[in-house]
C-alpha atoms as a PDB file:
ATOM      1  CA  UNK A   1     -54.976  16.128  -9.158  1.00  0.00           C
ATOM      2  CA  UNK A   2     -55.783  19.248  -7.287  1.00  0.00           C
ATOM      3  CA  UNK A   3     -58.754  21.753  -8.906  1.00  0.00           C
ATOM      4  CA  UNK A   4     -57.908  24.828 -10.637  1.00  0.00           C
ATOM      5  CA  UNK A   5     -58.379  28.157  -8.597  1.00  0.00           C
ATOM      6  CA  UNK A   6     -58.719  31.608  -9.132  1.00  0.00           C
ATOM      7  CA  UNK A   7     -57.070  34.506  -6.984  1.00  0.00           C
ATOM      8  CA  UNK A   8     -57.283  37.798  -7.584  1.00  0.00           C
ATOM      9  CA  UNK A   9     -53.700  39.967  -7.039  1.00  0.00           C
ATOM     10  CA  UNK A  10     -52.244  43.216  -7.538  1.00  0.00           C
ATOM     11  CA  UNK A  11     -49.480  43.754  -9.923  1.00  0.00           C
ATOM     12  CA  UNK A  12     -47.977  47.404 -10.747  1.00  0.00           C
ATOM     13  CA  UNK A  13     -51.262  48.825  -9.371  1.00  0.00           C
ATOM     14  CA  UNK A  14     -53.573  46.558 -11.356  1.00  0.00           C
ATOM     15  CA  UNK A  15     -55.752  44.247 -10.575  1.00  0.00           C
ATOM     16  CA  UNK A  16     -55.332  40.457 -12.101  1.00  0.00           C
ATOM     17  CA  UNK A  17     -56.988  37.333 -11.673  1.00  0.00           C
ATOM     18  CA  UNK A  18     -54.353  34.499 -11.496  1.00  0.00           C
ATOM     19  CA  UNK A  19     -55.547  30.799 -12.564  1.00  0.00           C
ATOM     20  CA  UNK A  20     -53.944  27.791 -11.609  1.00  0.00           C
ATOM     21  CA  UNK A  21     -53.610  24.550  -9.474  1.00  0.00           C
ATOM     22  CA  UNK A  22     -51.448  26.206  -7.339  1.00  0.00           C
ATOM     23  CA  UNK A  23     -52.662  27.573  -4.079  1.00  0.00           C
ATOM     24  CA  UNK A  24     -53.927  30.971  -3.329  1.00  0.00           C
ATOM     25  CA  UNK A  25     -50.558  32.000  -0.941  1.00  0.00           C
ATOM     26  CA  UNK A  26     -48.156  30.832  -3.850  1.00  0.00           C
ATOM     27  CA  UNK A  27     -49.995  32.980  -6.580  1.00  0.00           C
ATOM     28  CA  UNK A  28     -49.657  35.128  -3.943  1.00  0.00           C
ATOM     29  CA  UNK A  29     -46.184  35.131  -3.456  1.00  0.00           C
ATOM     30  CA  UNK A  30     -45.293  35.629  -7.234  1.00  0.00           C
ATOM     31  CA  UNK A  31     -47.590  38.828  -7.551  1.00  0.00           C
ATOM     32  CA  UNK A  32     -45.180  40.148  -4.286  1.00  0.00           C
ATOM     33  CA  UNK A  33     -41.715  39.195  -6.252  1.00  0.00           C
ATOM     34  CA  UNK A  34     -42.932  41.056  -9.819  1.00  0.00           C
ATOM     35  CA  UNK A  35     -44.202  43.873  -7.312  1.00  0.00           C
ATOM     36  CA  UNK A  36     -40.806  43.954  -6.045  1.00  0.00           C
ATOM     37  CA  UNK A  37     -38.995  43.771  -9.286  1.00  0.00           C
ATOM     38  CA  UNK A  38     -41.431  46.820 -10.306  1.00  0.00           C
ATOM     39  CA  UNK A  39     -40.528  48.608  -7.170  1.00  0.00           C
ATOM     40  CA  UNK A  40     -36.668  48.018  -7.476  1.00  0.00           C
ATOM     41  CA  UNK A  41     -36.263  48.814 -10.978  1.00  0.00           C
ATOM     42  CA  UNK A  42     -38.910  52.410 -10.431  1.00  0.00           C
ATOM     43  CA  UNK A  43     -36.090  53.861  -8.262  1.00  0.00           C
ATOM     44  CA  UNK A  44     -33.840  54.079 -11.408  1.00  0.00           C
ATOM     45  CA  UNK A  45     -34.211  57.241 -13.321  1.00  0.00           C
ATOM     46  CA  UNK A  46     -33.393  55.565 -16.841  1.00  0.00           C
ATOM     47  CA  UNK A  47     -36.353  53.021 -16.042  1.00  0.00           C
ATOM     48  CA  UNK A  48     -39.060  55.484 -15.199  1.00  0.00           C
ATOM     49  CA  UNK A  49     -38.447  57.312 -18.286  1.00  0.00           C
ATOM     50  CA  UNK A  50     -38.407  54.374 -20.949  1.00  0.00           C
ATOM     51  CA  UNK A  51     -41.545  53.724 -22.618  1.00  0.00           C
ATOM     52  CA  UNK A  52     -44.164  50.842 -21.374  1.00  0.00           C
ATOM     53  CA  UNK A  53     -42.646  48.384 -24.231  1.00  0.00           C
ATOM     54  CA  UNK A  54     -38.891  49.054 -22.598  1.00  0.00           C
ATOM     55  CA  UNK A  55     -40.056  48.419 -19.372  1.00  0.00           C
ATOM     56  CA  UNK A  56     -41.599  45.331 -19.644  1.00  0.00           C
ATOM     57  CA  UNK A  57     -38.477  44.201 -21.258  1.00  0.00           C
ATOM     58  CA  UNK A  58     -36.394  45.107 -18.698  1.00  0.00           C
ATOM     59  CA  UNK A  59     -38.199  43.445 -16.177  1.00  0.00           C
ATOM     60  CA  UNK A  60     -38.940  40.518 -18.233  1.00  0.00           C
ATOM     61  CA  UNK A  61     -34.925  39.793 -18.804  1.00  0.00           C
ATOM     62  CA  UNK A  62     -34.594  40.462 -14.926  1.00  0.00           C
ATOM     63  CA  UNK A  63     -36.703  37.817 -14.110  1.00  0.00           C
ATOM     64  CA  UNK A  64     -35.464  35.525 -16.545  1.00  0.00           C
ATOM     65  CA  UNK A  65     -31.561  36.145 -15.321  1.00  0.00           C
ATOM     66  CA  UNK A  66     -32.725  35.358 -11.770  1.00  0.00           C
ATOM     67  CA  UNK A  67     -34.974  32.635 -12.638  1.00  0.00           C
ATOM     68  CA  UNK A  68     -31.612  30.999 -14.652  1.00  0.00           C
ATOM     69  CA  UNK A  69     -29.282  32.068 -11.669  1.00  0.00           C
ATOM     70  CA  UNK A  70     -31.673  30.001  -9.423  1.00  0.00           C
ATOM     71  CA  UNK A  71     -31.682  27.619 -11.397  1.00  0.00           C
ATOM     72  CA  UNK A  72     -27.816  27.420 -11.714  1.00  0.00           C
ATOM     73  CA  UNK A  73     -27.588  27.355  -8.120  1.00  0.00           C
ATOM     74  CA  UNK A  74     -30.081  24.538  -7.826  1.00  0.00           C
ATOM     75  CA  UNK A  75     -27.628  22.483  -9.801  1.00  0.00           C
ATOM     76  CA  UNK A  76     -24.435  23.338  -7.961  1.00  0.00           C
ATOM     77  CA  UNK A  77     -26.434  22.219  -4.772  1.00  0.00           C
ATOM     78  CA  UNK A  78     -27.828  19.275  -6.191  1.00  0.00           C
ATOM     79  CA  UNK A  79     -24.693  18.442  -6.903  1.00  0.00           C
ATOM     80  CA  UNK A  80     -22.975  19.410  -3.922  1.00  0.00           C
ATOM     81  CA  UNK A  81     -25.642  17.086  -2.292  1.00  0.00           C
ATOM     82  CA  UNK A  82     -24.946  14.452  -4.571  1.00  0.00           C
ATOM     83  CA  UNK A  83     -20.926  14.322  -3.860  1.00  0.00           C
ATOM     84  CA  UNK A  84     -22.155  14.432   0.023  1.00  0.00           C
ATOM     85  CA  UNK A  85     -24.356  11.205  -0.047  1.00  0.00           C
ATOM     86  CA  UNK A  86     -21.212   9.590  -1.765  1.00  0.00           C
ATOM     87  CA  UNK A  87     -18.982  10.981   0.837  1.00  0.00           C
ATOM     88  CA  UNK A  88     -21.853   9.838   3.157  1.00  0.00           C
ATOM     89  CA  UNK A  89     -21.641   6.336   1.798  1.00  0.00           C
ATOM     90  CA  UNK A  90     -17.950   6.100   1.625  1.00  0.00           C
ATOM     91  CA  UNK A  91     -17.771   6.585   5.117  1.00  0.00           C
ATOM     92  CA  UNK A  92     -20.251   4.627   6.477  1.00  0.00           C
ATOM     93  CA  UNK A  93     -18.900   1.707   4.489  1.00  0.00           C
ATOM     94  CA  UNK A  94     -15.576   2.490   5.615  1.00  0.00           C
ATOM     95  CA  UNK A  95     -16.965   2.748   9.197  1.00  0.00           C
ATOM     96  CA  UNK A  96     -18.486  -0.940   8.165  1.00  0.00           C
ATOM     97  CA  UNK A  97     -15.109  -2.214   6.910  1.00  0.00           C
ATOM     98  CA  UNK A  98     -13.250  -0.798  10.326  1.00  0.00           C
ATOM     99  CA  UNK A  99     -15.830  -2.351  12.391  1.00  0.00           C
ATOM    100  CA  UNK A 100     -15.106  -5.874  10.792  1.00  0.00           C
ATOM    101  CA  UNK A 101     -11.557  -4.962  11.247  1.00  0.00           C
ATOM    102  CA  UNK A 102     -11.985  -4.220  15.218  1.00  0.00           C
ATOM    103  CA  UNK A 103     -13.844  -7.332  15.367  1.00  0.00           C
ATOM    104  CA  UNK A 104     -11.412  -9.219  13.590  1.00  0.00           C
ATOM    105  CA  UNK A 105      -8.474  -8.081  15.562  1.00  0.00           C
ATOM    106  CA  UNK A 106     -10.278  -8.369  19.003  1.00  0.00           C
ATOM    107  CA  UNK A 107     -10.567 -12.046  18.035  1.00  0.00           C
ATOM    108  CA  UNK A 108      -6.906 -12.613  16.658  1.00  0.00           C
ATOM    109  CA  UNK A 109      -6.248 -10.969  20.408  1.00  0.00           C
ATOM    110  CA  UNK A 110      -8.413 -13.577  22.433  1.00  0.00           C
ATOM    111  CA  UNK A 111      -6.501 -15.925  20.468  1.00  0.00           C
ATOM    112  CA  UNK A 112      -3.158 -14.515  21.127  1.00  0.00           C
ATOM    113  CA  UNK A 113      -3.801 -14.236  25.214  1.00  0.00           C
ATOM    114  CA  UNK A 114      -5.093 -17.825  24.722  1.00  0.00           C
ATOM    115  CA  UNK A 115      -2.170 -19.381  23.073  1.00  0.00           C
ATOM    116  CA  UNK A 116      -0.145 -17.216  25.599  1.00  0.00           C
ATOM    117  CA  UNK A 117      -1.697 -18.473  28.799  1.00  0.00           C
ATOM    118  CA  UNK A 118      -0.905 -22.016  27.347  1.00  0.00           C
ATOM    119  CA  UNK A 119       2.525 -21.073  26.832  1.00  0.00           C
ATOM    120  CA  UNK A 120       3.125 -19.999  30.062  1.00  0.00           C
ATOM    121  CA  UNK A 121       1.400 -23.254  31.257  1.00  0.00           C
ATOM    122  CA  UNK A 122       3.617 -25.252  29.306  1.00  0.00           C
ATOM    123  CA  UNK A 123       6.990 -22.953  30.579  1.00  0.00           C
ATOM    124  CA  UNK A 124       6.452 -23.610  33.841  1.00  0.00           C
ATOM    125  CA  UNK A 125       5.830 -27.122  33.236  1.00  0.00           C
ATOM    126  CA  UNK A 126       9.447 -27.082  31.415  1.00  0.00           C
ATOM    127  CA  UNK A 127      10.815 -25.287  34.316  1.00  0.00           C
ATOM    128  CA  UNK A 128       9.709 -27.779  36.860  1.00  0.00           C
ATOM    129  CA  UNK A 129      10.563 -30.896  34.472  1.00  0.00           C
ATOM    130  CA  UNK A 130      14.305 -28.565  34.390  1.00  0.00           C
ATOM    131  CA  UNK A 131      14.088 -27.616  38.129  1.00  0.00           C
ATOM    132  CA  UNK A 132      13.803 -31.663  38.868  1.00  0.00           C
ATOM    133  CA  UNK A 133      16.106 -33.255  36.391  1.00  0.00           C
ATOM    134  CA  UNK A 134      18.910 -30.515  37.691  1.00  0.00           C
ATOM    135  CA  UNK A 135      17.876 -30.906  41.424  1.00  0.00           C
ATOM    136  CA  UNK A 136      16.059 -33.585  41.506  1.00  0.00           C
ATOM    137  CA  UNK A 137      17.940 -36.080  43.908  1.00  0.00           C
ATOM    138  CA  UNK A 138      19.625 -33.315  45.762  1.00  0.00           C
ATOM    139  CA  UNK A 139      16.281 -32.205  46.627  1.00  0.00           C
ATOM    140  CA  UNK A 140      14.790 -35.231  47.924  1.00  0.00           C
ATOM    141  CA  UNK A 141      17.668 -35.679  49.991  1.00  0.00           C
ATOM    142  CA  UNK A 142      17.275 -32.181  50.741  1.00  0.00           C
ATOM    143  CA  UNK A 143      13.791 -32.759  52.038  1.00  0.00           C
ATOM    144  CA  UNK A 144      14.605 -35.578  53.801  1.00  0.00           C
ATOM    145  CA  UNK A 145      17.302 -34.266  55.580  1.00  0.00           C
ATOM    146  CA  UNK A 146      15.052 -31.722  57.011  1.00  0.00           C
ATOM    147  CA  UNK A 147      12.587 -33.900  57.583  1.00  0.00           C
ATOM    148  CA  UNK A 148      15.153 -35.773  59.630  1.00  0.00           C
ATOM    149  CA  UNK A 149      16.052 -32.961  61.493  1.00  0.00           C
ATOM    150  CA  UNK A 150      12.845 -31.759  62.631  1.00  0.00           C
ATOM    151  CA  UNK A 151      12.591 -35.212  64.172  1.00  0.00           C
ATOM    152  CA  UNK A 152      15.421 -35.076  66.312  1.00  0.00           C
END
């Protein structure tokens, strides 16, 4: 755990001492936002002329609705973030799921072209067996004749 420190700010014109385990730029950082608030709320006439009790009230409720507004908005991004890592996970394990697919289906193809080359192996083989048992003495004698011819 970090040590306590001590920084010394300006608030409304007066000088403070801030405490904490915070660093100096943070402490730093709040003093500017109450400045601000002081600064923002001075401009109104109704502010300027309430009493020191009123004022601090004012500002105190200020910085209490935006401190719950933050807050608020924290949550609604939280959860925003929270539906996006399940969106997030969704789709990578639908990208998962369609890369087993793919994978899948490119084997089912190497199959299919497989089983087709062998199919056309086998056709032809039919078509010859056909060609022959149609032909098949014809075409000897064919083949012979022409064989006889060339002779001559």
């Amino acid at each position: 755990m970090s040590a306590k420190k001590s920084t010394t700010v300006v608030i409304g014109g007066r000088v403070y001492t801030l405490s904490g385990f915070e660093d100096e730029e943070y402490l730093q950082r709040v003093a500017t936002y109450i400045n601000n608030k002081i600064d923002e709320f001075t401009k109104v006439d109704s502010y300027r002329k309430a009493n020191a009790d009123q004022r601090a009230m004012v500002l105190e409720l200020n910085i209490a609705d935006d401190y719950f507004k933050m807050k608020e908005k924290a949550t609604d991004l939280e959860t925003q973030l929270s539906q996006k890592d399940k969106e997030l996970y969704d789709l990578k394990h639908q990208l998962i799921t369609n890369q087993v697919d793919k994978e899948d289906l490119s084997e089912r193809e190497e199959a299919l072209k497989k089983e087709n080359e062998e199919l056309k192996a086998i056709k032809e083989k039919l078509e010859s067996s056909l060609a022959d048992a149609l032909l098949g003495p014809a075409s000897d004698d064919q083949d012979e004749e022409k064989t006889n011819e060339k002779k001559k």
